[in-house]
N, C-alpha and C. Protein backbone atom coordinates (compact mmCIF):
# COMPACT_ATOMS: atom_id res chain seq x y z
N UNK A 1 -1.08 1.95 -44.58
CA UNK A 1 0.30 1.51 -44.43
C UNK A 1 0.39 0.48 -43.30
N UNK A 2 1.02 -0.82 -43.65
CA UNK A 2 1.28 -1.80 -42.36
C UNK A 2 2.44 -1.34 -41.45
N UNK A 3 2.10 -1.93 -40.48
CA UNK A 3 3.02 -1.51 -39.11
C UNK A 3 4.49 -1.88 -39.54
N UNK A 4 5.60 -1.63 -39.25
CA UNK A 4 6.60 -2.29 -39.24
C UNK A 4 7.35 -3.02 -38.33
N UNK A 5 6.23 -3.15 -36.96
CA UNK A 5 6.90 -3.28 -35.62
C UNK A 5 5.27 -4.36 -34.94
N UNK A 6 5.56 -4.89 -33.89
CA UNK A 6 4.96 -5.55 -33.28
C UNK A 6 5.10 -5.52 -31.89
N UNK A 7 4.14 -5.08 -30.86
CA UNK A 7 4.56 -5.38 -29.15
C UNK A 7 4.48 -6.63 -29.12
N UNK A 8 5.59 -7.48 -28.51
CA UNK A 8 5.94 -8.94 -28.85
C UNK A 8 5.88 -9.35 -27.17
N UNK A 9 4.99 -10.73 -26.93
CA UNK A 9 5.57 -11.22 -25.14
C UNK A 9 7.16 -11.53 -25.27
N UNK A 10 7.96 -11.71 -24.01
CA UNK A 10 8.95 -11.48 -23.90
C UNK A 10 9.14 -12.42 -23.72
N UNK A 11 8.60 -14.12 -23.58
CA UNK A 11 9.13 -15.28 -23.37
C UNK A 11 8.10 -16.19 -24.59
N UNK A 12 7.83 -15.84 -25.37
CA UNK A 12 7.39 -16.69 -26.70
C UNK A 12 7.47 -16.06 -28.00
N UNK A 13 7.75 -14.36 -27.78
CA UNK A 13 7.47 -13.46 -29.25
C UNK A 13 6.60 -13.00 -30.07
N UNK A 14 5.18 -13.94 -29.46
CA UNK A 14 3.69 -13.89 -30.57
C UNK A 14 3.07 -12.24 -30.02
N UNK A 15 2.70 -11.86 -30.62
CA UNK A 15 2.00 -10.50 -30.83
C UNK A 15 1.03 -10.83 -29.21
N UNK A 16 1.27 -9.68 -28.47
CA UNK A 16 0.72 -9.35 -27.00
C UNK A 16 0.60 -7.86 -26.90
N UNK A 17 -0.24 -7.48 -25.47
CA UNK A 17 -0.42 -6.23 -25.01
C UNK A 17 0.04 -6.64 -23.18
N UNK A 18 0.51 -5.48 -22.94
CA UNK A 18 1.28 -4.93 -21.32
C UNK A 18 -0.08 -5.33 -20.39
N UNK A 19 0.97 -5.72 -19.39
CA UNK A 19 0.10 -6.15 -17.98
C UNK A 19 -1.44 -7.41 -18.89
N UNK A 20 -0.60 -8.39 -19.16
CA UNK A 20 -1.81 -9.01 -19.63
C UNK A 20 -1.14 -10.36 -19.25
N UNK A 21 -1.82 -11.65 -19.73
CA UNK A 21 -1.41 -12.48 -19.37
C UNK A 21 -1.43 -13.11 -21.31
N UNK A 22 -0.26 -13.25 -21.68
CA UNK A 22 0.05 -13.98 -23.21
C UNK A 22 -0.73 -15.56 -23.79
N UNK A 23 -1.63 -14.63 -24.44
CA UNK A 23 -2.58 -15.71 -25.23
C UNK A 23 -2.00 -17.35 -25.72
N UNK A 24 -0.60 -16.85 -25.85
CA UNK A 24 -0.25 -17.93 -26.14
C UNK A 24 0.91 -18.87 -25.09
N UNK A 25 1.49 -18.33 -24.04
CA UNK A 25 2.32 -19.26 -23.29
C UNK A 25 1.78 -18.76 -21.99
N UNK A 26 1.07 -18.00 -21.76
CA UNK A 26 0.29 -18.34 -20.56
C UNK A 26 0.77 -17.39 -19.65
N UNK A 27 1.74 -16.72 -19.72
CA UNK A 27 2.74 -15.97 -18.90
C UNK A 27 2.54 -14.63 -18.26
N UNK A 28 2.50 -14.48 -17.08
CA UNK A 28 2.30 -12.53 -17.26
C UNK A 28 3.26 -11.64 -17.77
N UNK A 29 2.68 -10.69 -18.55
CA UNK A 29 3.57 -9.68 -19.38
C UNK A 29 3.65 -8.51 -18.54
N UNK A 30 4.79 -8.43 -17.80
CA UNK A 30 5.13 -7.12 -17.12
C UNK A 30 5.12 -5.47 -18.61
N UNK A 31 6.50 -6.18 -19.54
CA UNK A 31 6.75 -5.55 -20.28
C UNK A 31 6.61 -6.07 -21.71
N UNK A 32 6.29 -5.46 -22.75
CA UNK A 32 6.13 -6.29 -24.06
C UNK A 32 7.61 -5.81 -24.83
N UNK A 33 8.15 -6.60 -25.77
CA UNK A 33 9.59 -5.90 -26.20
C UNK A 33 8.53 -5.80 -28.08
N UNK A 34 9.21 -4.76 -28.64
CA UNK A 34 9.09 -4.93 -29.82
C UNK A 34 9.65 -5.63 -30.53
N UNK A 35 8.85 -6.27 -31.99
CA UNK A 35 9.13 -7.06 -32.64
C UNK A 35 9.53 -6.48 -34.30
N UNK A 36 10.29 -6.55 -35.24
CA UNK A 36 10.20 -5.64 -36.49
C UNK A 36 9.87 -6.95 -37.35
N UNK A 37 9.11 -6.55 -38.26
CA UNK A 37 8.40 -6.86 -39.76
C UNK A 37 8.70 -6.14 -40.61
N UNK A 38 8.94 -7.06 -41.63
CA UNK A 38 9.66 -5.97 -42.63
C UNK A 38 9.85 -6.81 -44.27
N UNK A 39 8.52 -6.06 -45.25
CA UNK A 39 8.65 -6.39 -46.31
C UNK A 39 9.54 -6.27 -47.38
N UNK A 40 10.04 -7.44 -48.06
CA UNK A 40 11.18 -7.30 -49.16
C UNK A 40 11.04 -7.62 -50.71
N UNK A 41 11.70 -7.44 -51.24
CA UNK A 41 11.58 -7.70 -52.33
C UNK A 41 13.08 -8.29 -52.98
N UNK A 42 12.98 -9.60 -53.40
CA UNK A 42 14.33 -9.95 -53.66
C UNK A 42 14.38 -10.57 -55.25
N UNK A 43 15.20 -10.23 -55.87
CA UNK A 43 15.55 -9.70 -57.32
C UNK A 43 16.75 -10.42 -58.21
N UNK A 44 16.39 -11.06 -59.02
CA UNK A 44 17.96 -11.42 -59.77
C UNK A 44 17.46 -11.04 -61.09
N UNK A 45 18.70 -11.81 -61.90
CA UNK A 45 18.14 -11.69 -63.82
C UNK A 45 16.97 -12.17 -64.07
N UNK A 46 16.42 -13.24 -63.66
CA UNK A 46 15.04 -14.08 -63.76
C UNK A 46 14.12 -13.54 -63.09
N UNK A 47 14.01 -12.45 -62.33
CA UNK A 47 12.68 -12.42 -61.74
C UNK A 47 12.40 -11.94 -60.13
N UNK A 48 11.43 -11.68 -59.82
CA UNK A 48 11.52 -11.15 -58.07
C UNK A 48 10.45 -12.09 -57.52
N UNK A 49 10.51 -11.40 -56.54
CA UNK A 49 9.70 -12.42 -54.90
C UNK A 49 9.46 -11.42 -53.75
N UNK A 50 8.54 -11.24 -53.67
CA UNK A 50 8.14 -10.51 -52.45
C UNK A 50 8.06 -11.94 -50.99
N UNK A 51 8.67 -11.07 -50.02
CA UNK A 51 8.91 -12.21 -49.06
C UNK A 51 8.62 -10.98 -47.42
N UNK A 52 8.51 -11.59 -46.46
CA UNK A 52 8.57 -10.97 -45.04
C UNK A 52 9.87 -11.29 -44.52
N UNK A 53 10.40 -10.36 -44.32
CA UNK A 53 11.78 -10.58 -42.88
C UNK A 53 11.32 -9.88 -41.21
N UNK A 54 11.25 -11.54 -40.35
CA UNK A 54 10.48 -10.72 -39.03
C UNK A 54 11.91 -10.28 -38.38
N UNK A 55 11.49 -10.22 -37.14
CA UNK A 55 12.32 -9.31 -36.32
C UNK A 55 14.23 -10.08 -36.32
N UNK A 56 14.23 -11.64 -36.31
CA UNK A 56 15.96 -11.79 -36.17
C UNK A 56 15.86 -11.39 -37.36
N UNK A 57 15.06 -11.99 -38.69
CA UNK A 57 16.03 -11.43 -40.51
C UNK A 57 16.45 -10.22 -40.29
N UNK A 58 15.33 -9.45 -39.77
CA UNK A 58 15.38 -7.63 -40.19
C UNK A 58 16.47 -6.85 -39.54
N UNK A 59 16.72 -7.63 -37.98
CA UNK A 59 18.12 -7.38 -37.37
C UNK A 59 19.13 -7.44 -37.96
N UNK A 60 19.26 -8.81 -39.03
CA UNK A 60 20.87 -9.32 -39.44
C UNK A 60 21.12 -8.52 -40.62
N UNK A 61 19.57 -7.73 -40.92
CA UNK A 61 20.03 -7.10 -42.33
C UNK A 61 20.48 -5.38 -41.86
N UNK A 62 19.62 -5.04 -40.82
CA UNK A 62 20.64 -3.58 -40.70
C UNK A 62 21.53 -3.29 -39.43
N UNK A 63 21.46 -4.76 -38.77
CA UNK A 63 22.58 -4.26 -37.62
C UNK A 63 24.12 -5.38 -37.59
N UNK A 64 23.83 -6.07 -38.40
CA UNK A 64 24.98 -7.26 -38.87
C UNK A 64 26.29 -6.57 -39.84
């Protein structure tokens, strides 16, 4: 089963680990915030689509 969540750096978002310095903006990571991933499936008369919603889609869909 894939994760549904990600420890995210807190000033770029790319996938990090605590007390490290972020592979990608260079930054020290005191704290990592989580990130949500989240597979969908979207559906009409014609047909479906499997698609990813990362962490803002997955927000607007259950806290909007």
């Amino acid at each position: 089963m894939k994760k549904w969540y990600y420890d995210g750096c807190p000033h770029c978002n790319k996938s990090a680990e605590k007390t490290n310095t972020c592979s990608n903006c260079n930054k020290y990571i005191e704290e990592t915030i989580p990130h949500f991933i989240m597979g969908v499936e979207l559906a009409d008369a014609f047909g479906s689509v499997y698609s990813t919603a990362y962490d803002e889609q997955s927000k607007k869909i259950f806290w909007d």
